[in-house]
PDB file of N, CA and C in Angstrom:
ATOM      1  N   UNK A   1     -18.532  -4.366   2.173  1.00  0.00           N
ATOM      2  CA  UNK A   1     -17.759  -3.640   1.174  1.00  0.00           C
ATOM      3  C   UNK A   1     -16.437  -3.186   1.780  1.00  0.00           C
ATOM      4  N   UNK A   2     -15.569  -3.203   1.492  1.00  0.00           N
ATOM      5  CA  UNK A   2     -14.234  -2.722   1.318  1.00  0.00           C
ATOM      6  C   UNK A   2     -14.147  -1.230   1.434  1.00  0.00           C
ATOM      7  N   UNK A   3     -13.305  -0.820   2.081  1.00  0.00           N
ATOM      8  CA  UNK A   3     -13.142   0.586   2.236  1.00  0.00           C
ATOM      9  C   UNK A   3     -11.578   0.922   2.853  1.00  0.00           C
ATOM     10  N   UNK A   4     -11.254   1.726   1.998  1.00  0.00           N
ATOM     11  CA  UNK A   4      -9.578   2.280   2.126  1.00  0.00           C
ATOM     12  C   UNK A   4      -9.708   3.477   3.326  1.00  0.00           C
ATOM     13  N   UNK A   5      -9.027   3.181   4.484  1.00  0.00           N
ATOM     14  CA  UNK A   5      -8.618   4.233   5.193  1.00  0.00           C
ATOM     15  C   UNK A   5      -7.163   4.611   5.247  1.00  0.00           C
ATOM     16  N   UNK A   6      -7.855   6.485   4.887  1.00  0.00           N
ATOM     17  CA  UNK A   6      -6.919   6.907   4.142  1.00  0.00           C
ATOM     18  C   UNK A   6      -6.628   8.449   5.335  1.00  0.00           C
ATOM     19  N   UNK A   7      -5.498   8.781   5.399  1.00  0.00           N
ATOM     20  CA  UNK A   7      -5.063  10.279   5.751  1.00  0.00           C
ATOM     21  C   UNK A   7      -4.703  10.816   5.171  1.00  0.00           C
ATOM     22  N   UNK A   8      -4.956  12.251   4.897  1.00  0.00           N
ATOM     23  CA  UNK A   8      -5.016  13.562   4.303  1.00  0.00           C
ATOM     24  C   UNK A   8      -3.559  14.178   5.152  1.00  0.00           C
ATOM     25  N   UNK A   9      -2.893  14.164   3.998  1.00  0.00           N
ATOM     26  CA  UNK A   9      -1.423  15.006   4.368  1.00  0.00           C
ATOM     27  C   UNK A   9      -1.380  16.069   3.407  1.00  0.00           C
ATOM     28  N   UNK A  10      -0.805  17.420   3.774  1.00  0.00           N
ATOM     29  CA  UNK A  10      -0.506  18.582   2.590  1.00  0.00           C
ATOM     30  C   UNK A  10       0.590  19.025   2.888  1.00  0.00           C
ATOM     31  N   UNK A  11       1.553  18.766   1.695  1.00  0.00           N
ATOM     32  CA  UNK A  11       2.992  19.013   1.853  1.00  0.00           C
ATOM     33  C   UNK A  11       3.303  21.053   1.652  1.00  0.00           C
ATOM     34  N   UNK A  12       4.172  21.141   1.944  1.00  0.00           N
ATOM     35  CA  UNK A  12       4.473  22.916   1.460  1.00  0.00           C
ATOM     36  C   UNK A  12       4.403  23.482   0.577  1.00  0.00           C
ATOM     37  N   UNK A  13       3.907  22.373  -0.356  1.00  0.00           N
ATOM     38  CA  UNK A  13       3.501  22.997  -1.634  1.00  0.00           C
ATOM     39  C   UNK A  13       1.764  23.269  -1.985  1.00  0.00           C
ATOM     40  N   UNK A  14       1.383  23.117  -1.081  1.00  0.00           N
ATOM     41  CA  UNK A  14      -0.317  22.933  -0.720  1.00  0.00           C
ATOM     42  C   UNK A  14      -1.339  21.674  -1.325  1.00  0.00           C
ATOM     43  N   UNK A  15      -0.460  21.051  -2.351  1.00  0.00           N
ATOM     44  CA  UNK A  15      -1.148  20.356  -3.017  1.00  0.00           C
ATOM     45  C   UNK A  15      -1.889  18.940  -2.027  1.00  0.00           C
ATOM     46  N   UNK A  16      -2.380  18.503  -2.134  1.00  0.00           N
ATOM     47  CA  UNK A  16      -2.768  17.328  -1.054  1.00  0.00           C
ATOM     48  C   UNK A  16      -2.802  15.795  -1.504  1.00  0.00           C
ATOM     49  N   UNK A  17      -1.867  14.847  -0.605  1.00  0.00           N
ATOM     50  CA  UNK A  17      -1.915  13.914  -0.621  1.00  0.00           C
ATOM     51  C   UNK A  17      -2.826  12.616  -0.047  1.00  0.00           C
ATOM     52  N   UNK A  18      -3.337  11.332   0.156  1.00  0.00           N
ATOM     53  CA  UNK A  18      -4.228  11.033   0.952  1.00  0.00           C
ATOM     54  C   UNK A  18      -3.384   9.570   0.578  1.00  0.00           C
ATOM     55  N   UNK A  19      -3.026   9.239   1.910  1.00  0.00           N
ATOM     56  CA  UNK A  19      -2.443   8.220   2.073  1.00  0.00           C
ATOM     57  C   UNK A  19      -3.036   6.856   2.381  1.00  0.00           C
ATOM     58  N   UNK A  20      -2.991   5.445   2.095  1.00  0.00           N
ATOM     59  CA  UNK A  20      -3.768   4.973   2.266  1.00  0.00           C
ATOM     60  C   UNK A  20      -2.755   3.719   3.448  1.00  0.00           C
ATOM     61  N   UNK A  21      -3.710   3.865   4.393  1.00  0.00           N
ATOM     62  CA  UNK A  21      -3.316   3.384   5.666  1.00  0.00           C
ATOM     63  C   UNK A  21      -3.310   1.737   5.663  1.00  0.00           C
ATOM     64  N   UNK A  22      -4.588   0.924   5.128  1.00  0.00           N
ATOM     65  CA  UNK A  22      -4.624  -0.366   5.227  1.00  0.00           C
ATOM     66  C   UNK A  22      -4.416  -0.826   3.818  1.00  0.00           C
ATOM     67  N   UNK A  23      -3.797  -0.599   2.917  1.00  0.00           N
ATOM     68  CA  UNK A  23      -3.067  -0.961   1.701  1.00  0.00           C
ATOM     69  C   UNK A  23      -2.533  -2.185   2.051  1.00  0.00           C
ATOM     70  N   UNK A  24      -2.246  -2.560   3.083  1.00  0.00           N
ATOM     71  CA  UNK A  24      -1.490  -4.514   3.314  1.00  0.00           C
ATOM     72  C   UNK A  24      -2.581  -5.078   3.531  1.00  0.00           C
ATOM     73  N   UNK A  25      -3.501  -4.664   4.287  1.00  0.00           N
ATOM     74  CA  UNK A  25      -4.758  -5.649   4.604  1.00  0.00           C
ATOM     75  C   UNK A  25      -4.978  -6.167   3.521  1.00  0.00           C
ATOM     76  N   UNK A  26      -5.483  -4.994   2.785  1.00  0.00           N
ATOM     77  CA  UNK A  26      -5.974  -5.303   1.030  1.00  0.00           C
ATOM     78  C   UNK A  26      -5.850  -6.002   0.238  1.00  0.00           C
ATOM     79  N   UNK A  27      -4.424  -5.658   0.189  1.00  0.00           N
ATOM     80  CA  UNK A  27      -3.662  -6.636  -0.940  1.00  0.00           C
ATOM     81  C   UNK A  27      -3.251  -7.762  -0.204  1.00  0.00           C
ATOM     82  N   UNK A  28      -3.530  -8.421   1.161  1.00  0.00           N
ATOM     83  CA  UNK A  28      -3.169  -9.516   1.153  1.00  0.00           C
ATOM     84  C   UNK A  28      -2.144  -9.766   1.663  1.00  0.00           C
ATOM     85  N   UNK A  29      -0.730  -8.698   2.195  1.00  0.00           N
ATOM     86  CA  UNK A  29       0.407  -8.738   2.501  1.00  0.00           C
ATOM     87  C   UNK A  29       0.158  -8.866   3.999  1.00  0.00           C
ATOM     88  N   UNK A  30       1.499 -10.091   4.186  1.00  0.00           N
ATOM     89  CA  UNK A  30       1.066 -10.806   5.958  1.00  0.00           C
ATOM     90  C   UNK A  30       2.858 -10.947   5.994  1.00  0.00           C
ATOM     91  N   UNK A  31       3.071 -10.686   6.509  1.00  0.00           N
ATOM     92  CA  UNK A  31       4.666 -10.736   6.814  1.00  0.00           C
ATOM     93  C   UNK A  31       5.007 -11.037   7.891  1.00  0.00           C
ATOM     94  N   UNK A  32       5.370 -12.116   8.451  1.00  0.00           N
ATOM     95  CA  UNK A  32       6.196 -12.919   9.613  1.00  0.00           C
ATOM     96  C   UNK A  32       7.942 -12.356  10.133  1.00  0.00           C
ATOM     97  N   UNK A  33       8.032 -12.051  11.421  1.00  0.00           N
ATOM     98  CA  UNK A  33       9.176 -11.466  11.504  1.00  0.00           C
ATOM     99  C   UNK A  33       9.780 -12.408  12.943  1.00  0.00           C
ATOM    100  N   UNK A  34      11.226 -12.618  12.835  1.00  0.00           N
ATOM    101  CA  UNK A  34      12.262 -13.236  13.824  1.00  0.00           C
ATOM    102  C   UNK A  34      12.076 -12.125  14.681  1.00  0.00           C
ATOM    103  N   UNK A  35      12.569 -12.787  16.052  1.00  0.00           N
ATOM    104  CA  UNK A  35      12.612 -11.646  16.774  1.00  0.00           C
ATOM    105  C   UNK A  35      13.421 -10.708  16.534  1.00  0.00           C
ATOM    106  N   UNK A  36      14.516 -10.858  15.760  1.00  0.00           N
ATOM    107  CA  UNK A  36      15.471 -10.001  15.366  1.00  0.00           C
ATOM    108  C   UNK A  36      15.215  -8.703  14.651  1.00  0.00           C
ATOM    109  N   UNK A  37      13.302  -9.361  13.943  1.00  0.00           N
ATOM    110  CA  UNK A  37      13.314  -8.326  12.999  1.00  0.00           C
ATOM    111  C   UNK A  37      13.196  -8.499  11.823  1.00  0.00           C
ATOM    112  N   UNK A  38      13.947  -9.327  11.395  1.00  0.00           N
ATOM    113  CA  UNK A  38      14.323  -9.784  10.032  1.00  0.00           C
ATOM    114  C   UNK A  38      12.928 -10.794   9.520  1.00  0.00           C
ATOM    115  N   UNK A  39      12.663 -10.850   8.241  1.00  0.00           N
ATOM    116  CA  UNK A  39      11.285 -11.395   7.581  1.00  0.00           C
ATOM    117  C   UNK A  39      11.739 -12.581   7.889  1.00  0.00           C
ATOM    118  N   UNK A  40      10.834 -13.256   8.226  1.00  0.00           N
ATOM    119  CA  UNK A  40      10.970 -14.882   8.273  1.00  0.00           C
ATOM    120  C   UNK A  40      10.108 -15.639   6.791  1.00  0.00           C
ATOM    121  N   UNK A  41       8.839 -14.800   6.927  1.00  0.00           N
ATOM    122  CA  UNK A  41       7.767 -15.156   5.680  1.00  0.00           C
ATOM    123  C   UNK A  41       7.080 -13.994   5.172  1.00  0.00           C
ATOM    124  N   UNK A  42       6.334 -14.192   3.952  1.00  0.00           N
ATOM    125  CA  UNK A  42       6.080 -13.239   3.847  1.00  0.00           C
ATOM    126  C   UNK A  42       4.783 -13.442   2.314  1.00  0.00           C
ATOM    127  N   UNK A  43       3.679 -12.900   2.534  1.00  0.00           N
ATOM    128  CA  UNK A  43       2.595 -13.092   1.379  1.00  0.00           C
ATOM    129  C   UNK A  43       2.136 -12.064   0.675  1.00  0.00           C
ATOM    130  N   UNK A  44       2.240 -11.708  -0.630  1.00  0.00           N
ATOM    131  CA  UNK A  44       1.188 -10.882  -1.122  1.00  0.00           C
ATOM    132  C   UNK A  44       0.074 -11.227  -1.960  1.00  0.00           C
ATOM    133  N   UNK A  45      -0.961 -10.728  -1.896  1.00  0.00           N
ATOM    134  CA  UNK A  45      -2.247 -11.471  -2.371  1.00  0.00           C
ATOM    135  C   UNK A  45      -2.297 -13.297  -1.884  1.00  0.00           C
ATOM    136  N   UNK A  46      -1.815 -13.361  -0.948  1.00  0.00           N
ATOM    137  CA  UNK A  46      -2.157 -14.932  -0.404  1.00  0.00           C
ATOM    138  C   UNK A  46      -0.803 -15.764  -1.147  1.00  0.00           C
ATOM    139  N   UNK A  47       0.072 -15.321  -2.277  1.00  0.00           N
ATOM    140  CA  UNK A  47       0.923 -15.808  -2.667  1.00  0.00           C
ATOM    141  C   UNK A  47       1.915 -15.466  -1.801  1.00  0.00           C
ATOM    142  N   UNK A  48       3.216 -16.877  -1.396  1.00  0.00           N
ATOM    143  CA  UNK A  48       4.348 -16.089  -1.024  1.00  0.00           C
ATOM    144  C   UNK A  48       5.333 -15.791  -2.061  1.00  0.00           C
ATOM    145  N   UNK A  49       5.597 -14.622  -1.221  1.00  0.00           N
ATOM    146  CA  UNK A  49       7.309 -13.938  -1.786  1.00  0.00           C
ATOM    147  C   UNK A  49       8.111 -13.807  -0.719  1.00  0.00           C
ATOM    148  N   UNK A  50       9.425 -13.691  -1.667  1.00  0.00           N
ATOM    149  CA  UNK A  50      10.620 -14.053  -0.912  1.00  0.00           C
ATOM    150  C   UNK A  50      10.877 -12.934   0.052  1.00  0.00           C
ATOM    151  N   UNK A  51      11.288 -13.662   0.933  1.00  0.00           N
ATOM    152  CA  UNK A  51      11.655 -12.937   2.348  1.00  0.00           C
ATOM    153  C   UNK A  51      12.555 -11.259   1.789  1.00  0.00           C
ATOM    154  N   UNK A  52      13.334 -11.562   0.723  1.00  0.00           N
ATOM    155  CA  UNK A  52      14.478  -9.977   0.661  1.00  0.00           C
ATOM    156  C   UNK A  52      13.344  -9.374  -0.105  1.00  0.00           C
ATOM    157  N   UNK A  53      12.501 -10.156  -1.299  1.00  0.00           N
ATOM    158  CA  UNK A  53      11.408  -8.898  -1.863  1.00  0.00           C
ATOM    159  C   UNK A  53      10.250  -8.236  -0.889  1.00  0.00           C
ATOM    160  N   UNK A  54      10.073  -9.224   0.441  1.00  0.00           N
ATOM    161  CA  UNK A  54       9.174  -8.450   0.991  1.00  0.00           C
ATOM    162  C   UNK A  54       9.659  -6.984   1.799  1.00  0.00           C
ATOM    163  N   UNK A  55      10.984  -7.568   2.134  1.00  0.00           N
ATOM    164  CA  UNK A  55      11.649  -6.194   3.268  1.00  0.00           C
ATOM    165  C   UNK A  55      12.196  -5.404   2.324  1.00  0.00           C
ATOM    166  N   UNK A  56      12.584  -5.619   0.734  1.00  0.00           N
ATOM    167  CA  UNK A  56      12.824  -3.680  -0.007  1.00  0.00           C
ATOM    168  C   UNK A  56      11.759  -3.315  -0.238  1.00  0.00           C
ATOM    169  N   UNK A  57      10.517  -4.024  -0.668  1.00  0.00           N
ATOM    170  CA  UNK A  57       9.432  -3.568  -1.501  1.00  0.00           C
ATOM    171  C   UNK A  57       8.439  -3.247  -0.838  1.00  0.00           C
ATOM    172  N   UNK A  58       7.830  -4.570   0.325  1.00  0.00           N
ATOM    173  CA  UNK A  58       6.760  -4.322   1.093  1.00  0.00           C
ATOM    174  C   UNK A  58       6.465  -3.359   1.920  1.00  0.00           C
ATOM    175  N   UNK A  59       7.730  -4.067   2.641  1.00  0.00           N
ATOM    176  CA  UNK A  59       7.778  -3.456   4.367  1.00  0.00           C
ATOM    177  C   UNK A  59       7.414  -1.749   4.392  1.00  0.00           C
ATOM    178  N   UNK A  60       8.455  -0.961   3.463  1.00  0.00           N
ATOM    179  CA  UNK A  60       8.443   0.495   3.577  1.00  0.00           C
ATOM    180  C   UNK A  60       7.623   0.868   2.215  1.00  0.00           C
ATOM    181  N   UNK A  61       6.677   0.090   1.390  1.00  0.00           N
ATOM    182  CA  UNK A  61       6.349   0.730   0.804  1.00  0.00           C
ATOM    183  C   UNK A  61       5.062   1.891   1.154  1.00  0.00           C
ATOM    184  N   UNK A  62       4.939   3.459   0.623  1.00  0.00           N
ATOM    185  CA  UNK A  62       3.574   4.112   0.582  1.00  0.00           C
ATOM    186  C   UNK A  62       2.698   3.999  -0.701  1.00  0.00           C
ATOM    187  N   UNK A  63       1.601   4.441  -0.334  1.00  0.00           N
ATOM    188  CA  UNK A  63       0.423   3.805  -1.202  1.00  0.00           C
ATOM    189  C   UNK A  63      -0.639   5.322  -0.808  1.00  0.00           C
ATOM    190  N   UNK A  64      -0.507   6.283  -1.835  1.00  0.00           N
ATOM    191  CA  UNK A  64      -0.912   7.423  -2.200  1.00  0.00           C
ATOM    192  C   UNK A  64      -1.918   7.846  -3.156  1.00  0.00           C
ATOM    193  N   UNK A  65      -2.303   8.890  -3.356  1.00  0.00           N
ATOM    194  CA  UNK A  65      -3.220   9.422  -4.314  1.00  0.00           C
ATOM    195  C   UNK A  65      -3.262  11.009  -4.101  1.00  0.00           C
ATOM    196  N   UNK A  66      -3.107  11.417  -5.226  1.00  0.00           N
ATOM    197  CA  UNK A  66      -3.636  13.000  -5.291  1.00  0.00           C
ATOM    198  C   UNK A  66      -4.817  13.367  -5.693  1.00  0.00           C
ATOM    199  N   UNK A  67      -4.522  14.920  -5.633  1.00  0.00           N
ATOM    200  CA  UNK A  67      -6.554  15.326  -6.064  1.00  0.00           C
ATOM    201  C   UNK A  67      -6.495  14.933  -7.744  1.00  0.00           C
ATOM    202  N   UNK A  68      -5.724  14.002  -8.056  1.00  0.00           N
ATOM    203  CA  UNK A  68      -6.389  13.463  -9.691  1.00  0.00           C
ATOM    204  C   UNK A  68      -6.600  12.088  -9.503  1.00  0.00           C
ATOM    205  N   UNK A  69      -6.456  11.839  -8.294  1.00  0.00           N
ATOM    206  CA  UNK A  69      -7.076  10.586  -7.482  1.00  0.00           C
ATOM    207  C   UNK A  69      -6.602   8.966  -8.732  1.00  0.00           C
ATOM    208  N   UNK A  70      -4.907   9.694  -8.873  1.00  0.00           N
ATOM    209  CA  UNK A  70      -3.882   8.736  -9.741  1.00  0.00           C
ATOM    210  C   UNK A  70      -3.231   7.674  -8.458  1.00  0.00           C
ATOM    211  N   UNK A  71      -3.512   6.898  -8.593  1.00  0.00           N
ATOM    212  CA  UNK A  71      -2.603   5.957  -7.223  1.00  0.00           C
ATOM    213  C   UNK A  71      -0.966   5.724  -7.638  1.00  0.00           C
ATOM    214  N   UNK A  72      -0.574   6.159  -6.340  1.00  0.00           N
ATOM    215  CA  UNK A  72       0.874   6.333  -6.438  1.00  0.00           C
ATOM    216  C   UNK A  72       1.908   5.149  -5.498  1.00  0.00           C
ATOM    217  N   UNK A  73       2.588   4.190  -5.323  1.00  0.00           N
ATOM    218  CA  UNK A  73       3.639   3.480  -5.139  1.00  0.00           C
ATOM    219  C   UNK A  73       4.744   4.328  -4.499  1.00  0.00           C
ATOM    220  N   UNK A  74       5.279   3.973  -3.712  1.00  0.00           N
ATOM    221  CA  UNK A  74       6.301   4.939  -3.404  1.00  0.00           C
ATOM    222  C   UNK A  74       7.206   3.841  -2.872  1.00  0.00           C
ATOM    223  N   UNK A  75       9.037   3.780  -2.816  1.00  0.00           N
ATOM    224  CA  UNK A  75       9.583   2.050  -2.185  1.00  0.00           C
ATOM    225  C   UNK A  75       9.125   1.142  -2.136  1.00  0.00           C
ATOM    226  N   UNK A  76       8.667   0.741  -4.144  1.00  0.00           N
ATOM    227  CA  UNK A  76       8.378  -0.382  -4.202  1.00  0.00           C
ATOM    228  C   UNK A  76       8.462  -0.795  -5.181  1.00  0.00           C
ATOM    229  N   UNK A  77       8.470  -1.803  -6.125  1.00  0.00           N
ATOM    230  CA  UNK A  77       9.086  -2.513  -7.196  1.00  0.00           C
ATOM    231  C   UNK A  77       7.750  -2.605  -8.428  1.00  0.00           C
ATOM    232  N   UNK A  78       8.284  -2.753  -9.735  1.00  0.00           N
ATOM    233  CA  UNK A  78       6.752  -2.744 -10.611  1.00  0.00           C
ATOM    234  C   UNK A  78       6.021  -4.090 -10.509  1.00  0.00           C
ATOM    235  N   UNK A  79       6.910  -5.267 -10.026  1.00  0.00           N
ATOM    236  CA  UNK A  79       6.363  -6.599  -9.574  1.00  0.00           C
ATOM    237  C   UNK A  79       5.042  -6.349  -8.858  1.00  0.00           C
ATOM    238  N   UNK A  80       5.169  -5.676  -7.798  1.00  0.00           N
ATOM    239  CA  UNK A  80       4.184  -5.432  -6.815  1.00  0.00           C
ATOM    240  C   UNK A  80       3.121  -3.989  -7.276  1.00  0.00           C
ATOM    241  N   UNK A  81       3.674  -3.050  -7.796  1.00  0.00           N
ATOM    242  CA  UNK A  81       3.040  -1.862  -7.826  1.00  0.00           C
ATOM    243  C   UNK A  81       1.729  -2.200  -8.550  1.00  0.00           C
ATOM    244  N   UNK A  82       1.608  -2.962  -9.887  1.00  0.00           N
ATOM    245  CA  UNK A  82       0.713  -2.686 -10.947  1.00  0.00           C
ATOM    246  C   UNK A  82      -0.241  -4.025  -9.739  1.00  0.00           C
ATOM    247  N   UNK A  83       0.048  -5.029  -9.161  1.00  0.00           N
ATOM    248  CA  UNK A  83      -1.073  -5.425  -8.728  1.00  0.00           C
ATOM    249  C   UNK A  83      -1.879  -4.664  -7.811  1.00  0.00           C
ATOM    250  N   UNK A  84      -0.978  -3.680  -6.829  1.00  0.00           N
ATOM    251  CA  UNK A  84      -1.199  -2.908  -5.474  1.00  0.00           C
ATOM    252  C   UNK A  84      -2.578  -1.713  -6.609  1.00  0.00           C
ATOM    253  N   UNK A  85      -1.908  -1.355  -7.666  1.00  0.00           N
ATOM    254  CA  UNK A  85      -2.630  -0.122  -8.105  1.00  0.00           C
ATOM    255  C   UNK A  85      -4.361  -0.914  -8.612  1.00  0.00           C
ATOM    256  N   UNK A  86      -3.814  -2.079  -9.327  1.00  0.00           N
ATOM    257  CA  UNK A  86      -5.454  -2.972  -9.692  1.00  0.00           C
ATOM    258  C   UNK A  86      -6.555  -2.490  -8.391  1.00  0.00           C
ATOM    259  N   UNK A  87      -5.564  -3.377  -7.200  1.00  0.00           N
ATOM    260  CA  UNK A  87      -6.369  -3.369  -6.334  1.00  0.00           C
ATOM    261  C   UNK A  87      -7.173  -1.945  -5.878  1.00  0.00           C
ATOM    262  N   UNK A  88      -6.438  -0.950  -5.709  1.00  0.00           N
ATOM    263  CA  UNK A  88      -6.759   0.044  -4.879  1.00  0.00           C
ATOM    264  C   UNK A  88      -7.400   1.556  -5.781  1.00  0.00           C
ATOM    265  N   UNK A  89      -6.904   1.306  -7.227  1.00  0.00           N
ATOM    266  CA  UNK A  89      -7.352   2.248  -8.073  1.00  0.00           C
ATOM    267  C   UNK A  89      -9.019   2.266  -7.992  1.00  0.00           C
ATOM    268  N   UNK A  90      -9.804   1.339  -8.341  1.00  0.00           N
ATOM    269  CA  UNK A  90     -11.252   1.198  -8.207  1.00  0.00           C
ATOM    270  C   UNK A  90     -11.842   1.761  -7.188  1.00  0.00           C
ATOM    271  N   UNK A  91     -11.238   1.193  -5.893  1.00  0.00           N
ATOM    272  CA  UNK A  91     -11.777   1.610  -4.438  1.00  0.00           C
ATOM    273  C   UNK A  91     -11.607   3.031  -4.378  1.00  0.00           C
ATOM    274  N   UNK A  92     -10.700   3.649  -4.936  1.00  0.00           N
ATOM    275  CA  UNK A  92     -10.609   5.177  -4.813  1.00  0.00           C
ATOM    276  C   UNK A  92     -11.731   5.849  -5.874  1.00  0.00           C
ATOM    277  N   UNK A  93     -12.170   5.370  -6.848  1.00  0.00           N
ATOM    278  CA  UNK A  93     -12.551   5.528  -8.124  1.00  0.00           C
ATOM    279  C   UNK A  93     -14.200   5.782  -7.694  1.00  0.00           C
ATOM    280  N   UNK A  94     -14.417   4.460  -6.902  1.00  0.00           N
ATOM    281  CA  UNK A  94     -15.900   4.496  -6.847  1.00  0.00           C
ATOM    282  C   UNK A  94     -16.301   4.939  -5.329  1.00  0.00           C
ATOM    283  N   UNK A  95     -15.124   6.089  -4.589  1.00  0.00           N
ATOM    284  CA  UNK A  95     -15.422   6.571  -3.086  1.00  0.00           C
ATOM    285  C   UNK A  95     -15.616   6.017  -1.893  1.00  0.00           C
ATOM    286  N   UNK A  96     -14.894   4.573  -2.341  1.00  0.00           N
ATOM    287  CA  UNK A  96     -15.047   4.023  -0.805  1.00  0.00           C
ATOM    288  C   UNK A  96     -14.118   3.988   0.383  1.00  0.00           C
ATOM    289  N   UNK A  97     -14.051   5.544   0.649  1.00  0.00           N
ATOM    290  CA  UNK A  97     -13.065   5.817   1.050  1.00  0.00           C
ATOM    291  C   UNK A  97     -13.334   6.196   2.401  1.00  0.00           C
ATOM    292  N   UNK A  98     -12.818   6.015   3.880  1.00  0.00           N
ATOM    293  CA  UNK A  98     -12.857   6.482   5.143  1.00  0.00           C
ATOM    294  C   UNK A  98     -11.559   7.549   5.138  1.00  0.00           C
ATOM    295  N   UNK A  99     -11.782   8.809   6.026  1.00  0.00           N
ATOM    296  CA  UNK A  99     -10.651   9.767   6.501  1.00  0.00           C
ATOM    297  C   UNK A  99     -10.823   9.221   7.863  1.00  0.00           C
ATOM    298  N   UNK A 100      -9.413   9.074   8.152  1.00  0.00           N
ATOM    299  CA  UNK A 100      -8.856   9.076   9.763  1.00  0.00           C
ATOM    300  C   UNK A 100      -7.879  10.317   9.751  1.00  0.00           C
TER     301      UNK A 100
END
C-alpha cells in the first residue's frame, strides 16, 4: 500500500499544515537534469512533459493539506494540480499517512 510521508509544519497563525514529502514519487514525476542544472527530461505520471513545464510547475511545486485535510498545490499549474490532487486526495482521505 502506498503511503504519503508527510511533515507537520505550524505557521504563526497556529493553524497546521502537513506537507507531503514524496508527492513526485507518486505521481510519477522523474526529471533528468544537465549538469548545468537545467531539465534535460522530464515525466509526470510516466507521460513526458516539456522540459520549461517541468522547471515552473514541477520542480518548486508544494503539495499540502490542512486540518480539513483539502489538498493544496502551491507553484504549480491546473494542468498538473487536478491530476496531483486525484492522486493524493484519497491517500489522505483513507489515512495512509506516515509523519516524519
Amino acid at each position: 500500500m502506498e503511503t504519503l510521508k508527510v511533515k507537520e509544519w505550524t505557521p504563526q497563525n497556529g493553524s497546521k499544515r502537513y506537507y507531503v514529502n514524496n508527492w513526485k514519487e507518486l505521481c510519477g514525476v522523474r526529471i533528468q537534469k544537465h549538469s548545468s542544472g537545467n531539465v534535460s527530461s522530464a515525466t509526470f505520471f510516466g507521460n513526458e512533459t516539456s522540459n520549461r513545464s517541468a522547471t515552473r510547475y514541477l520542480v518548486n511545486a508544494k503539495v499540502w493539506y490542512g486540518e480539513d485535510k483539502k489538498i493544496i498545490v502551491d507553484y504549480s499549474d491546473e494542468m498538473f494540480v487536478r491530476d496531483i490532487v486525484e492522486k493524493i486526495q484519497p491517500m489522505v482521505d483513507a489515512g495512509a499517512v506516515e509523519y516524519i
